[in-house]
N, C-alpha and C. Protein backbone atom coordinates (compact mmCIF):
# COMPACT_ATOMS: atom_id res chain seq x y z
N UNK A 1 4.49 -112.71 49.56
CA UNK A 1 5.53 -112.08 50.35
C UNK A 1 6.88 -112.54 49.81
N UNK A 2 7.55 -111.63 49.08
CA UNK A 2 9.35 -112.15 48.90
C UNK A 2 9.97 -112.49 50.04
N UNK A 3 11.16 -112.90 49.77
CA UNK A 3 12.15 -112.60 51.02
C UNK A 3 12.87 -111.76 51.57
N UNK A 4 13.70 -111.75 52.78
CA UNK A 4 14.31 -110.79 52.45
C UNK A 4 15.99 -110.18 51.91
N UNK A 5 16.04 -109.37 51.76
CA UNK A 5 17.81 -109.52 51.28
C UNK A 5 18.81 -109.88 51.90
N UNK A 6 18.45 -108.99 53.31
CA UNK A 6 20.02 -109.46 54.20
C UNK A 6 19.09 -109.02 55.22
N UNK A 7 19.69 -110.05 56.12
CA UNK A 7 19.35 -110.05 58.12
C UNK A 7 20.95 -109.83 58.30
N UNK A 8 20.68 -109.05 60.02
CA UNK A 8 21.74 -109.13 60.68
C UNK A 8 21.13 -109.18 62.12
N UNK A 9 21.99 -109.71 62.95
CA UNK A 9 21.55 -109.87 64.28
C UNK A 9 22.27 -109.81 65.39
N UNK A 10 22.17 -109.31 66.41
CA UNK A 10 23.41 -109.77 67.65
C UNK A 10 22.57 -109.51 69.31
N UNK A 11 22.97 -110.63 69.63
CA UNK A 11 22.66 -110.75 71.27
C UNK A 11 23.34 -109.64 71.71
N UNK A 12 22.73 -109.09 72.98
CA UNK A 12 23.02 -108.01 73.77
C UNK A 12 22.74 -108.04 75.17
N UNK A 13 23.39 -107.24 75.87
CA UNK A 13 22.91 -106.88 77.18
C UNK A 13 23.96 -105.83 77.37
N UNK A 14 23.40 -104.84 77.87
CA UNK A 14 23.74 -102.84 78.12
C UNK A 14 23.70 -103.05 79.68
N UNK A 15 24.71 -101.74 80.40
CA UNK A 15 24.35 -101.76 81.85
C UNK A 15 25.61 -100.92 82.47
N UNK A 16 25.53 -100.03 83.32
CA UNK A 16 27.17 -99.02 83.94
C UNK A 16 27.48 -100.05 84.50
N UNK A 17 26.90 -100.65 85.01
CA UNK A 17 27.74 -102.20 86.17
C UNK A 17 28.35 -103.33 85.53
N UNK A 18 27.62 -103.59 84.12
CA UNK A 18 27.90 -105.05 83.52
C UNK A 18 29.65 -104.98 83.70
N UNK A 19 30.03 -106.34 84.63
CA UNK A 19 31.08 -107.05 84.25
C UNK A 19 31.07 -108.25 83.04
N UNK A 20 31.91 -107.79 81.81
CA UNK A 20 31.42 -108.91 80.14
C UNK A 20 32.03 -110.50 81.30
N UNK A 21 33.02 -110.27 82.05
CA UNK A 21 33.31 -111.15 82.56
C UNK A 21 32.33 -112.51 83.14
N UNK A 22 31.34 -111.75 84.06
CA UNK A 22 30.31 -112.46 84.61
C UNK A 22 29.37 -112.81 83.84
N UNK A 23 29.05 -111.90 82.64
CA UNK A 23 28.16 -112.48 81.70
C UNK A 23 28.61 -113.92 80.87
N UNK A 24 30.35 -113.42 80.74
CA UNK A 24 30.89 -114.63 79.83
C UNK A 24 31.29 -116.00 81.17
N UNK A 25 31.06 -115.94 81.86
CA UNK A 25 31.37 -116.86 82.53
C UNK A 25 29.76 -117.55 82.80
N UNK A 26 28.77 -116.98 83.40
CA UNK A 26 26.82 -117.25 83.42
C UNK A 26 26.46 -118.17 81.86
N UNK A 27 26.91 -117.19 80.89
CA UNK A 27 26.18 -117.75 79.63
C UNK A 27 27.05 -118.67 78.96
N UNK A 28 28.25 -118.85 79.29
CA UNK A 28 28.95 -120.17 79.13
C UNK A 28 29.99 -119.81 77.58
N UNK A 29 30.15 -118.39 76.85
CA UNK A 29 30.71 -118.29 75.64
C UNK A 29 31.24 -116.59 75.77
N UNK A 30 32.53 -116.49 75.42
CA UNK A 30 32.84 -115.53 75.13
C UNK A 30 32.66 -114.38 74.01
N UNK A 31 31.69 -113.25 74.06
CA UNK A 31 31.41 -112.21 73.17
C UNK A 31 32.35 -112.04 72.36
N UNK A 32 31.57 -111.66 71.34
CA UNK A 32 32.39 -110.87 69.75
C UNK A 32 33.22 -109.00 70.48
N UNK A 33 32.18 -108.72 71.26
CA UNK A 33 32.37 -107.50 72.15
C UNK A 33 32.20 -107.39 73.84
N UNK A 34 32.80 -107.30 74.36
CA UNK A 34 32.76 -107.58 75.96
C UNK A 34 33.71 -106.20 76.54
N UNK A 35 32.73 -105.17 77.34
CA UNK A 35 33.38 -104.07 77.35
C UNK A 35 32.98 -103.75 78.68
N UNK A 36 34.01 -102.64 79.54
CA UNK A 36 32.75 -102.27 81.01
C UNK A 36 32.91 -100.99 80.73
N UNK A 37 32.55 -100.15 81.12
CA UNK A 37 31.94 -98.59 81.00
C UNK A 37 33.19 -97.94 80.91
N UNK A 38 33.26 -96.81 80.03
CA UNK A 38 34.38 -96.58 79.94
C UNK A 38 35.67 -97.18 79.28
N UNK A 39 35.82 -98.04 79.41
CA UNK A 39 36.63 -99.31 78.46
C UNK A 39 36.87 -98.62 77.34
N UNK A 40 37.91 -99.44 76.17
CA UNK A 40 38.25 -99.53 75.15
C UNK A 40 37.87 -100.26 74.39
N UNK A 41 37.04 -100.19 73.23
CA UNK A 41 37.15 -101.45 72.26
C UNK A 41 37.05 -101.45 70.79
N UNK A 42 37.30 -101.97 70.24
CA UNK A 42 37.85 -102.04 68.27
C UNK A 42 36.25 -102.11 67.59
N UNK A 43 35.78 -101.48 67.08
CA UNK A 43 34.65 -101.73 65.92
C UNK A 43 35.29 -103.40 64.94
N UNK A 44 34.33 -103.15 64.23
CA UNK A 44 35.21 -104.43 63.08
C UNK A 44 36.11 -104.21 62.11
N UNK A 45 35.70 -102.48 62.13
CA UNK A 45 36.85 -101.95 60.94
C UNK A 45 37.96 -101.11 61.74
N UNK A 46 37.95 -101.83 62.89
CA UNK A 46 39.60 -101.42 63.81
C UNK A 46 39.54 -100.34 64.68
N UNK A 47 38.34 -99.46 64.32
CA UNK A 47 38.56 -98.00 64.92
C UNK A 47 38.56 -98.29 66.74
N UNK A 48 38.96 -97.50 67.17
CA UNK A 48 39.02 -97.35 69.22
C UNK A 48 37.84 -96.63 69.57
N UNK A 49 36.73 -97.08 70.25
CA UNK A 49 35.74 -96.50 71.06
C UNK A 49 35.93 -96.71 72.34
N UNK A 50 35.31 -95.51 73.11
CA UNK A 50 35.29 -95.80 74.53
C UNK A 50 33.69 -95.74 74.70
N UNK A 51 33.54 -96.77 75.40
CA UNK A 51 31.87 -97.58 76.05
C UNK A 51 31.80 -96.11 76.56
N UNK A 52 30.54 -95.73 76.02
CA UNK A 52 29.74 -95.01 76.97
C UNK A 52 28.94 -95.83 78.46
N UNK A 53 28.32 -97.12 77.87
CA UNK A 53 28.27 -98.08 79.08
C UNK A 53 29.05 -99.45 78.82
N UNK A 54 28.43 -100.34 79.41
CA UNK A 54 29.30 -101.59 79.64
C UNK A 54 28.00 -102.45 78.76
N UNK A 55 28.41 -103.37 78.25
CA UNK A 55 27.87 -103.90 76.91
C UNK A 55 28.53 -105.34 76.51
N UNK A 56 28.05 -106.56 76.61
CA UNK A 56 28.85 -107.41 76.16
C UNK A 56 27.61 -107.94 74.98
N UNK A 57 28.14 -108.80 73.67
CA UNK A 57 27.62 -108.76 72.41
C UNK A 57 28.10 -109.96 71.55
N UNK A 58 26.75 -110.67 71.31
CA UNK A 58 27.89 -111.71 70.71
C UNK A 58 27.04 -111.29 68.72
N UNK A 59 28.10 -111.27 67.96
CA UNK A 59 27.02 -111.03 66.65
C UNK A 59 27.03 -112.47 65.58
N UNK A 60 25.71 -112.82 65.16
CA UNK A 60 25.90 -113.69 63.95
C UNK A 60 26.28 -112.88 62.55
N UNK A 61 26.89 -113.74 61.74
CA UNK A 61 27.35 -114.07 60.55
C UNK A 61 25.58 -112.80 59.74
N UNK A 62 26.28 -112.34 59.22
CA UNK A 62 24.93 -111.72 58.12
C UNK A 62 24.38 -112.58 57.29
N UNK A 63 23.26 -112.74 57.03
CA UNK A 63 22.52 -113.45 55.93
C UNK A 63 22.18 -112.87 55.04
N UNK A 64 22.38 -113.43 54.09
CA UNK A 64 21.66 -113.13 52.16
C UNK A 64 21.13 -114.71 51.58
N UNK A 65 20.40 -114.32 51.28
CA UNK A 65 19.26 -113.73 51.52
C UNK A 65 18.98 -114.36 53.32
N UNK A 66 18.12 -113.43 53.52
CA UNK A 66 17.91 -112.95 55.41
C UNK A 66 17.56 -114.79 55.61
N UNK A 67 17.82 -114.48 56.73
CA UNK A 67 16.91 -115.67 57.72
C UNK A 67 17.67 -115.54 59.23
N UNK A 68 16.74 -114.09 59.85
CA UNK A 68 16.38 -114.03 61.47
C UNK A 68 16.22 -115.23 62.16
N UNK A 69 15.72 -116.52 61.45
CA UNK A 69 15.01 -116.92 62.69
C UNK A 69 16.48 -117.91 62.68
N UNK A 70 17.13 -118.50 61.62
CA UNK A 70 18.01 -119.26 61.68
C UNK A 70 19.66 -118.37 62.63
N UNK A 71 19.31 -116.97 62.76
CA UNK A 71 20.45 -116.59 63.16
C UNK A 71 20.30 -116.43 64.57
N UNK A 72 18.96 -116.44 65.09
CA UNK A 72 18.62 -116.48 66.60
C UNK A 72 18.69 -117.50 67.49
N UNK A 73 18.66 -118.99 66.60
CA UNK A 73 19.03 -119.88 67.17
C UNK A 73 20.74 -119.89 66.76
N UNK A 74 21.06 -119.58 66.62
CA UNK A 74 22.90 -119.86 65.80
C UNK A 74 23.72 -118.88 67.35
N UNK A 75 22.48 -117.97 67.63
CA UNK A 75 22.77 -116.93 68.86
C UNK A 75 22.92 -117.72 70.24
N UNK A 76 21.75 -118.33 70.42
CA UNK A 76 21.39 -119.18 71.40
C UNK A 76 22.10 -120.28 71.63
N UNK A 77 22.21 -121.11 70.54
CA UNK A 77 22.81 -122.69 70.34
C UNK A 77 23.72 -122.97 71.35
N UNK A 78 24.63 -122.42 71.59
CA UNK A 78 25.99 -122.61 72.13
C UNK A 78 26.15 -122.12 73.66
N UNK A 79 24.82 -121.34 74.05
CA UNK A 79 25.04 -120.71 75.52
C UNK A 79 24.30 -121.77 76.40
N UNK A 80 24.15 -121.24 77.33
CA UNK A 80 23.54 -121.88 78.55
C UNK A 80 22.22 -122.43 78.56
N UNK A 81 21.76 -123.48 78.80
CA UNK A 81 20.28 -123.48 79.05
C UNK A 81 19.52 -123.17 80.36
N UNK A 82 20.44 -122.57 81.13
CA UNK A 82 19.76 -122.41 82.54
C UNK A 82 18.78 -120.98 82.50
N UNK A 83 18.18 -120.96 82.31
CA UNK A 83 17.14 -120.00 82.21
C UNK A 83 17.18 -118.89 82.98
N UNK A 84 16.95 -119.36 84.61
CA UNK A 84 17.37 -118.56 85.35
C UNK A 84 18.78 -117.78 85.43
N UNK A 85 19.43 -118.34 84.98
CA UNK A 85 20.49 -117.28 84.47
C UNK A 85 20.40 -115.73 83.67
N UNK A 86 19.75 -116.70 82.42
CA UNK A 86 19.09 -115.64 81.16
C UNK A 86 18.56 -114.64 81.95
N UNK A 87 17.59 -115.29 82.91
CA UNK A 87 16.12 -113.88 83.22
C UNK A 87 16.75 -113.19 84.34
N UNK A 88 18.08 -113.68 85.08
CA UNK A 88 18.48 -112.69 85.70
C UNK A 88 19.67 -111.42 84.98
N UNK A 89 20.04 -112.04 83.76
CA UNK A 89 21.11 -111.35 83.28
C UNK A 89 20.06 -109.99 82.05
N UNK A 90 18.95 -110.46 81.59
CA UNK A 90 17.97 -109.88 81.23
C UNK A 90 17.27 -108.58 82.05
N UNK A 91 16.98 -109.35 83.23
CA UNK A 91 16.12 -107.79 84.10
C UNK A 91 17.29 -106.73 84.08
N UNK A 92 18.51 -107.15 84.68
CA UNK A 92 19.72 -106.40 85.00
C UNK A 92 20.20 -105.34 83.74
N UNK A 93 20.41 -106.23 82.69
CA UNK A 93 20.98 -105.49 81.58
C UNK A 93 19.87 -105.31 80.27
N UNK A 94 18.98 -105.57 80.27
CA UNK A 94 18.00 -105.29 79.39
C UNK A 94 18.09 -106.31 78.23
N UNK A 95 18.42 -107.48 78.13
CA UNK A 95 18.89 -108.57 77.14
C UNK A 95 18.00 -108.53 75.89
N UNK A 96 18.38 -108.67 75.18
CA UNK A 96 17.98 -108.14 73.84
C UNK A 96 18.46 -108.99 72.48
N UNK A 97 17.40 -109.52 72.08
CA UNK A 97 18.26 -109.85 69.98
C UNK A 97 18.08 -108.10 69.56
N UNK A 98 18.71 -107.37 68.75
CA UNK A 98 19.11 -106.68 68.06
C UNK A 98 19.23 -107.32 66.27
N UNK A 99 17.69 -107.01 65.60
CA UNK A 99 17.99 -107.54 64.04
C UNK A 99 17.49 -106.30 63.33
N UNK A 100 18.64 -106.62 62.07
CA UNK A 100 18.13 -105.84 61.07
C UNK A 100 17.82 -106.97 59.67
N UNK A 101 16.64 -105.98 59.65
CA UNK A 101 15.91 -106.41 58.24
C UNK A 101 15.80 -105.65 56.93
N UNK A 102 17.16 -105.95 56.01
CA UNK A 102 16.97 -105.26 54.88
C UNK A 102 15.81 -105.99 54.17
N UNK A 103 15.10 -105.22 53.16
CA UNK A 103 14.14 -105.11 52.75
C UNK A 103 15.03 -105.45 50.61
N UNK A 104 14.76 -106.16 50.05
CA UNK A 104 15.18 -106.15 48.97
C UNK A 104 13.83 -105.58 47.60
N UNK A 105 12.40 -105.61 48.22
CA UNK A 105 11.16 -104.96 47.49
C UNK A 105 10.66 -104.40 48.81
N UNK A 106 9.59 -103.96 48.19
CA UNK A 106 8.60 -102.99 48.89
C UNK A 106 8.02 -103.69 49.89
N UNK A 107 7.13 -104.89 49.53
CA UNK A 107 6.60 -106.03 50.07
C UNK A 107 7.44 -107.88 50.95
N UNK A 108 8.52 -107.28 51.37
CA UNK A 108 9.06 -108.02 51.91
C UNK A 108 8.67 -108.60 52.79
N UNK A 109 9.04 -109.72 53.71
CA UNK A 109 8.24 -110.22 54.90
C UNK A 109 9.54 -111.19 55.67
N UNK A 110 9.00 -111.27 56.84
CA UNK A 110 10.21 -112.51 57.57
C UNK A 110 9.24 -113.45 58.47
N UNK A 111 9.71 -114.14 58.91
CA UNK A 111 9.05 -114.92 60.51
C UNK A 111 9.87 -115.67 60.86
N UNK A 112 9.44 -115.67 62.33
CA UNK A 112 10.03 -116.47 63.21
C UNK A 112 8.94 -117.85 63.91
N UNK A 113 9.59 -119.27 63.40
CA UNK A 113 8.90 -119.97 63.98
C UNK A 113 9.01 -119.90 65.77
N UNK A 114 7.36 -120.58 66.03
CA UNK A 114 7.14 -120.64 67.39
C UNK A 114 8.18 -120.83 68.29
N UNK A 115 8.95 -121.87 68.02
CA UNK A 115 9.84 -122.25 69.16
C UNK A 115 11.03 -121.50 69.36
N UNK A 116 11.32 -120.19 68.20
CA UNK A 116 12.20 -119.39 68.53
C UNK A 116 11.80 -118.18 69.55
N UNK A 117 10.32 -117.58 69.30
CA UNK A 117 9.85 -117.01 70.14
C UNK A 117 9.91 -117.56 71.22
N UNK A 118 9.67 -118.82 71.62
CA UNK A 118 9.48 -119.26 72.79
C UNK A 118 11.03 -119.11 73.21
N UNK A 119 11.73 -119.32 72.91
CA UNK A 119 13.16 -119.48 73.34
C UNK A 119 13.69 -118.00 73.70
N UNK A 120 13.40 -117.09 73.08
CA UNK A 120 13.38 -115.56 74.10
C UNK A 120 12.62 -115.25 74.90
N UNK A 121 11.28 -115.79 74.91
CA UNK A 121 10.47 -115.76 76.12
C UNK A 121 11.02 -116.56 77.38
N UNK A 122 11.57 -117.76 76.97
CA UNK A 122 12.15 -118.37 78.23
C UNK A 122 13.31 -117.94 78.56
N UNK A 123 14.31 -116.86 78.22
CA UNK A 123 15.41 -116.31 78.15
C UNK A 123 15.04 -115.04 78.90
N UNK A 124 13.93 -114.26 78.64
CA UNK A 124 13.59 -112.93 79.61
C UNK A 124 14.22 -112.23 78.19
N UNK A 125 14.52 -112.47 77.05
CA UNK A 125 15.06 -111.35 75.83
C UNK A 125 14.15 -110.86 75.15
N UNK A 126 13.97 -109.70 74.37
CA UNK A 126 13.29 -108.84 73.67
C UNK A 126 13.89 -108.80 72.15
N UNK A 127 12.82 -108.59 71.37
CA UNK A 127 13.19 -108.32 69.76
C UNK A 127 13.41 -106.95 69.63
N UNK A 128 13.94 -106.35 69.15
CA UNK A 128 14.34 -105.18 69.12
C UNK A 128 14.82 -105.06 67.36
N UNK A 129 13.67 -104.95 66.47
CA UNK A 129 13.85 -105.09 65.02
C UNK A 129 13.70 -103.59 64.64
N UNK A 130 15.30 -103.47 63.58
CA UNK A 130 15.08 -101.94 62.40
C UNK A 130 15.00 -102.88 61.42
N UNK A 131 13.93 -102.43 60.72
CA UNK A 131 13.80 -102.48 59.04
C UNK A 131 13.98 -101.38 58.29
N UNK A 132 14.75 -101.69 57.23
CA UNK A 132 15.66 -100.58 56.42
C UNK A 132 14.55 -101.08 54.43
N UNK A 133 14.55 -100.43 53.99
CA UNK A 133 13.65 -99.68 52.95
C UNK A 133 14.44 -100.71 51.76
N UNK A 134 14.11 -101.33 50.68
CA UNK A 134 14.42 -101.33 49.41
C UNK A 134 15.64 -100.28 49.02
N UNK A 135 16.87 -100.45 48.81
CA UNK A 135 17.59 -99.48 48.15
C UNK A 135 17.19 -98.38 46.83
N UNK A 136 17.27 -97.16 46.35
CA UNK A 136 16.59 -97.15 44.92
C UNK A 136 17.54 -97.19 44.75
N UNK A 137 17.34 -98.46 43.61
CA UNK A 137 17.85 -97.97 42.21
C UNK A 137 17.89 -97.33 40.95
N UNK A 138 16.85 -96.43 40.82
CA UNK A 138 16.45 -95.42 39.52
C UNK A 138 17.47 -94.61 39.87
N UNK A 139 17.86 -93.99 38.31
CA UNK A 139 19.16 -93.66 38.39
C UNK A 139 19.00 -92.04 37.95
């Protein structure tokens, strides 16, 4: 199994009600994106969207070559350990890692050690993985 080329990842939670406020105040760190429905907010390349819902988001740093499991704890590290927090902010807003897995061959592969799984299981969060194809290069 190679590795892979590039991971990307970002904590989430979606919801018409989410105040980013209450989330950023529960999980103890202020989002990369913190929006309520309707709202205004900047992409990374500046543009103005308006939230279809309310969405707060914190994203890691991209990896090259990938490593998911190192960016899920880099996600986690810094928030709350109260659990019950997590699993209530989870049922509510659907809490979520969000990764992508570029693929640099055909036969690529990733994993996540045990104790990271365990650490979204005790969080009430879901994996929610796109894997994207080998680029071609034949010209």
């Amino acid at each position: 199994m190679g590795e892979l080329r590039e991971t990307a990842a970002l904590l989430g939670f979606y919801g018409d009600d989410l105040d980013p406020e209450e989330l950023t105040a529960g999980l103890g760190s202020a989002p990369t994106v913190g929006v309520r429905k309707r709202g205004i907010w900047r992409t990374s390349l500046g543009a103005e969207k308006i939230a279809p819902t309310g969405s707060w988001r914190i994203e890691a740093d991209r990896c090259s070559p990938g490593d998911l499991d190192g960016q899920i704890r880099a996600l986690l590290e810094p928030l709350t350990r109260d659990f019950g927090v997590w699993r209530g902010f989870s049922k509510r807003f659907g809490g979520r890692i969000f990764a992508g897995a570029f693929l640099g061959s055909g036969n690529d592969g990733l994993k996540l050690e045990a104790d990271t799984i365990a650490a979204l299981a005790e969080r009430g969060l879901y994996l929610d993985l796109d894997i994207y194809a080998p680029e071609d290069t034949a010209e």
